[in-house]
N, C-alpha and C. Protein backbone atom coordinates (compact mmCIF):
# COMPACT_ATOMS: atom_id res chain seq x y z
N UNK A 1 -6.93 -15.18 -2.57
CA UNK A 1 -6.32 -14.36 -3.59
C UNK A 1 -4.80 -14.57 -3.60
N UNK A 2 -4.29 -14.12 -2.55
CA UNK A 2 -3.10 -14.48 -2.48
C UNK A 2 -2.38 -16.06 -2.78
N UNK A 3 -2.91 -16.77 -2.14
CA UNK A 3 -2.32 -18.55 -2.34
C UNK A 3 -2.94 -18.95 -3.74
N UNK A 4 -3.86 -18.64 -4.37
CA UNK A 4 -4.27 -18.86 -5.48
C UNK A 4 -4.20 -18.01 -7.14
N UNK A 5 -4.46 -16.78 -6.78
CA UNK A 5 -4.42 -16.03 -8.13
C UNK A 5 -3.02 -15.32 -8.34
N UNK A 6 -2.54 -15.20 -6.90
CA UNK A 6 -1.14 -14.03 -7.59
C UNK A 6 -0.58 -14.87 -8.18
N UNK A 7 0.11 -16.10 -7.36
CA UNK A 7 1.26 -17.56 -8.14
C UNK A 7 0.68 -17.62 -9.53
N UNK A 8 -0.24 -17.74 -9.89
CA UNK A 8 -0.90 -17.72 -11.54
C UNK A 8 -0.47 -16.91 -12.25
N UNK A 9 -0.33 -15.23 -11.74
CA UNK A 9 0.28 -14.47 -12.49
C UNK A 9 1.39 -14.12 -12.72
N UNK A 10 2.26 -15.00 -11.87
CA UNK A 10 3.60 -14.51 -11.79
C UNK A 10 4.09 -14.73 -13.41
N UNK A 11 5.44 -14.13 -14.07
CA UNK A 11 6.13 -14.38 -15.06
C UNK A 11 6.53 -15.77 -15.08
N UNK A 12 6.90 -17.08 -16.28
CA UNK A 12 7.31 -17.92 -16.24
C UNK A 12 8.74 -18.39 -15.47
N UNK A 13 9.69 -17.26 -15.56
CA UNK A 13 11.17 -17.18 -15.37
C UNK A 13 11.06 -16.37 -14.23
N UNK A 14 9.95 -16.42 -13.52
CA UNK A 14 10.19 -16.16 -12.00
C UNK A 14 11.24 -16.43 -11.04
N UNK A 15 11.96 -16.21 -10.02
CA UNK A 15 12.65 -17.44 -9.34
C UNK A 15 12.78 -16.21 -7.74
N UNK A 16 12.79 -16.97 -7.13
CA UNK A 16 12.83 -16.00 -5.29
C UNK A 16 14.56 -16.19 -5.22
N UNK A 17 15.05 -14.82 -4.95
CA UNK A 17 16.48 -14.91 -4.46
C UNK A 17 17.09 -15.87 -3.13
N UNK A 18 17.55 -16.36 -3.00
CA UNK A 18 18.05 -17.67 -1.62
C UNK A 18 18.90 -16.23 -0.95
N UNK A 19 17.93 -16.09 0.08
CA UNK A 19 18.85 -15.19 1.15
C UNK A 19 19.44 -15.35 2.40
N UNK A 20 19.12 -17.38 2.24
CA UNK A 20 19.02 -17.75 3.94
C UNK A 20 21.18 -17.54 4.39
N UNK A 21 21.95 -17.81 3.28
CA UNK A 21 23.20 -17.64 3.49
C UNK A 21 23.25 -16.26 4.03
N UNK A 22 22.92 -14.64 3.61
CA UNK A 22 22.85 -13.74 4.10
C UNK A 22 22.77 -13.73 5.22
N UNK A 23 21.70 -14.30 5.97
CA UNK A 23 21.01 -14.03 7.17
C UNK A 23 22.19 -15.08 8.12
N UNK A 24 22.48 -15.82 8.01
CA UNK A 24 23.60 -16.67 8.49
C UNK A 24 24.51 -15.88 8.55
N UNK A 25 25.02 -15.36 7.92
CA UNK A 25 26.35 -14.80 8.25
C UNK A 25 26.41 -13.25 9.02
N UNK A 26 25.18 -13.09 8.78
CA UNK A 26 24.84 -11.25 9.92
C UNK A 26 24.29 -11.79 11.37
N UNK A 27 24.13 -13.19 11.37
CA UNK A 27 23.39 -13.14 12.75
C UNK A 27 24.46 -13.48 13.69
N UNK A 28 25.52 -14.08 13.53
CA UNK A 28 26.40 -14.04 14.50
C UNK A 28 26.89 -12.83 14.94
N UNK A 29 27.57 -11.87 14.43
CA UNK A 29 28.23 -10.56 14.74
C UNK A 29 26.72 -9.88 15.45
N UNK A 30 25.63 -9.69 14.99
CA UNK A 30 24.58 -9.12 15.40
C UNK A 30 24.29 -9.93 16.83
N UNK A 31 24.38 -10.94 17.59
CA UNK A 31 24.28 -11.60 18.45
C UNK A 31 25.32 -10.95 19.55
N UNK A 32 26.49 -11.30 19.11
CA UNK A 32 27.75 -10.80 19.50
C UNK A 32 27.39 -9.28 20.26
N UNK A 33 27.06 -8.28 19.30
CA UNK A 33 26.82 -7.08 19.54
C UNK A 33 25.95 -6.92 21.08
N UNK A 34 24.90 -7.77 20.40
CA UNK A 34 23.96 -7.71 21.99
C UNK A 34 24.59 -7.99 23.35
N UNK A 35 25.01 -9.02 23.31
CA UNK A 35 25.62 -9.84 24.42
C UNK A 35 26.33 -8.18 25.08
N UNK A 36 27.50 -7.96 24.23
CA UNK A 36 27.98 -6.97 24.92
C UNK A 36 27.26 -6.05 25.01
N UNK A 37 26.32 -5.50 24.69
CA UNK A 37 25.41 -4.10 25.10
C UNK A 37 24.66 -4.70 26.25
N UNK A 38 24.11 -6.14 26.66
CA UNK A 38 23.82 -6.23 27.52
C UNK A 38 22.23 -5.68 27.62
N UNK A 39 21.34 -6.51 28.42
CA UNK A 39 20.18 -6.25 28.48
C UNK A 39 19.66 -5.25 29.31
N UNK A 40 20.52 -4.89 30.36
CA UNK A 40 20.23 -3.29 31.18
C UNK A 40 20.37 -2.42 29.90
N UNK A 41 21.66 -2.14 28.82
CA UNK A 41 21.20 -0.93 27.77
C UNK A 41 20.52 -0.54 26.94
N UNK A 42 19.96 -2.11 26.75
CA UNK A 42 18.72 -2.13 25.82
C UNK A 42 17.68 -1.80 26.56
N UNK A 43 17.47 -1.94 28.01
CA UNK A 43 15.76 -1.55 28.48
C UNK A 43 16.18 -0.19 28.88
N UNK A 44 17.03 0.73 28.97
CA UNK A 44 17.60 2.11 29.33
C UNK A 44 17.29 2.91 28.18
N UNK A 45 17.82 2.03 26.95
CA UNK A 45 17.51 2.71 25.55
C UNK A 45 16.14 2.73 24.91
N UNK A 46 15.47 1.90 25.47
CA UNK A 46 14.17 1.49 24.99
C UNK A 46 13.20 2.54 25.64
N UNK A 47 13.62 2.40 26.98
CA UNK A 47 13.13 3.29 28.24
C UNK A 47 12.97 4.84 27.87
N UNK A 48 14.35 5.44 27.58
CA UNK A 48 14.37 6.94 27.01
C UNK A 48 14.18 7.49 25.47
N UNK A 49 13.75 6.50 24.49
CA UNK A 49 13.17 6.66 23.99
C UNK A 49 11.57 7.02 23.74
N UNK A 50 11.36 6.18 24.82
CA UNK A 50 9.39 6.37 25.13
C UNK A 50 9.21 7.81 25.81
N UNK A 51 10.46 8.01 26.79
CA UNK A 51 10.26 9.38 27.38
C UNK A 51 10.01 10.31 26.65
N UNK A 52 11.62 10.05 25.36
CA UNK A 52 11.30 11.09 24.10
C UNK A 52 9.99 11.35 23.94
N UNK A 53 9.29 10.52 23.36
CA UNK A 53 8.18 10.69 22.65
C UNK A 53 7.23 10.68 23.45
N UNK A 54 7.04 10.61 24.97
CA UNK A 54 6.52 10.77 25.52
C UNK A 54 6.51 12.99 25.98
N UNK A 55 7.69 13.01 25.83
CA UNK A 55 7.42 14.80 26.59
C UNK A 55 7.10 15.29 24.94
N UNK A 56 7.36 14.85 23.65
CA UNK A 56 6.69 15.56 22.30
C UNK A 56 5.24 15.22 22.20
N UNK A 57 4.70 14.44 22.59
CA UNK A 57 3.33 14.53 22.69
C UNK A 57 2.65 15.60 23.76
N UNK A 58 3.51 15.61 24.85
CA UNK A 58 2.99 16.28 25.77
C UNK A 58 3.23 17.47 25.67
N UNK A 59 4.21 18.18 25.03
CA UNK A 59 4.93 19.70 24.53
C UNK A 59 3.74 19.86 23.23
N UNK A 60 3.85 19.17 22.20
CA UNK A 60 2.53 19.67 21.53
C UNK A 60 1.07 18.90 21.72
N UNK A 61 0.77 19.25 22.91
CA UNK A 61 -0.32 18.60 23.01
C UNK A 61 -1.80 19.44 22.47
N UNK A 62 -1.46 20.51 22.70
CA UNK A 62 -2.36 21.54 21.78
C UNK A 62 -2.73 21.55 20.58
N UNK A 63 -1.15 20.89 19.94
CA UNK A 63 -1.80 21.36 18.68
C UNK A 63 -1.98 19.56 17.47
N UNK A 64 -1.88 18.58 18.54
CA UNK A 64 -1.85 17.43 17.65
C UNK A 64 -2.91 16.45 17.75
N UNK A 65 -4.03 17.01 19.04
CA UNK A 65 -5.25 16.65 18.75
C UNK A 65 -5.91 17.32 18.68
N UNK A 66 -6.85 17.16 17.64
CA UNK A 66 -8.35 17.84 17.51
C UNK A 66 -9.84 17.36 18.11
N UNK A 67 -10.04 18.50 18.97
CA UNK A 67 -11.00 17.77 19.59
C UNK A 67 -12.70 17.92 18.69
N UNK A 68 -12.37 18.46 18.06
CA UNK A 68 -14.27 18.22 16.89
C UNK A 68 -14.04 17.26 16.40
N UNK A 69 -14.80 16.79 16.81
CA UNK A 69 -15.77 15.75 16.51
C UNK A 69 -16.12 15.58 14.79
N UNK A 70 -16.88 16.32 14.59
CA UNK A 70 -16.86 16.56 13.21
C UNK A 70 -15.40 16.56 12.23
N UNK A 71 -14.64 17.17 12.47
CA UNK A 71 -13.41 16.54 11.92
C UNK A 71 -12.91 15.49 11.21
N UNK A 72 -13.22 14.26 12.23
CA UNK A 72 -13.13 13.04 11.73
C UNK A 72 -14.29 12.68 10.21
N UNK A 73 -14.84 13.26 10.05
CA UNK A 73 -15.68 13.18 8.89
C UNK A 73 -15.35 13.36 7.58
N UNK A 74 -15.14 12.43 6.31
CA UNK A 74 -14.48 12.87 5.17
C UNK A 74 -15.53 13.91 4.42
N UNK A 75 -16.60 14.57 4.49
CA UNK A 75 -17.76 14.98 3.90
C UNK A 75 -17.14 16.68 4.27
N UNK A 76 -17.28 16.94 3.35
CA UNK A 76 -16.95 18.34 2.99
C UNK A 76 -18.01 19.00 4.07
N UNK A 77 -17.23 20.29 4.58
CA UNK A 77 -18.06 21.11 5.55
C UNK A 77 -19.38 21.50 5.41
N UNK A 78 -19.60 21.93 3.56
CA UNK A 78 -20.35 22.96 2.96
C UNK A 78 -21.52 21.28 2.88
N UNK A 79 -21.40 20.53 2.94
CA UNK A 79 -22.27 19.74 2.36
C UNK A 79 -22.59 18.86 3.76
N UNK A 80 -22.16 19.08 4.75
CA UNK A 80 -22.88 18.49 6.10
C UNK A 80 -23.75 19.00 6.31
N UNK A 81 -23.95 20.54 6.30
CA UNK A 81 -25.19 21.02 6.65
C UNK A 81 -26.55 20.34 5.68
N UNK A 82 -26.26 19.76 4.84
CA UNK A 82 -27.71 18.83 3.72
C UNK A 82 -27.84 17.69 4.75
């Protein structure tokens, strides 16, 4: 579908924007950046982020899984019992 029917439908005066100059010119400064943050702040930052979301799962842990079973079912309540 994709490699065959969409290209068919495209408009005649189609054309893809050239973004590779963009990406050239953000990847140096973005490189740069890293170097100095250094790979200890990135696994520190990476690290206390998981914690984050690690103690909000665990703070609502009551109320963000459901344990019926039935639940998972798209079929209306009134019409399981048929």
């Amino acid at each position: 579908m994709t490699r065959f029917v969409l290209p068919a439908l495209l408009p005649q005066d189609f054309a893809i924007r050239d973004v590779n100059a963009f990406r050239r010119s953000h990847r140096r400064p973005a490189l740069q950046g890293v170097r100095r943050i250094g790979r200890a702040a990135i696994v520190l930052w990476s690290g206390s982020a998981g914690d984050a979301g690690d103690a909000v799962l665990y703070h609502d842990r009551a109320t963000l899984w459901n344990r019926e079973l039935s639940a998972l079912s798209p079929v209306p309540i009134e019409e399981q019992g048929l």
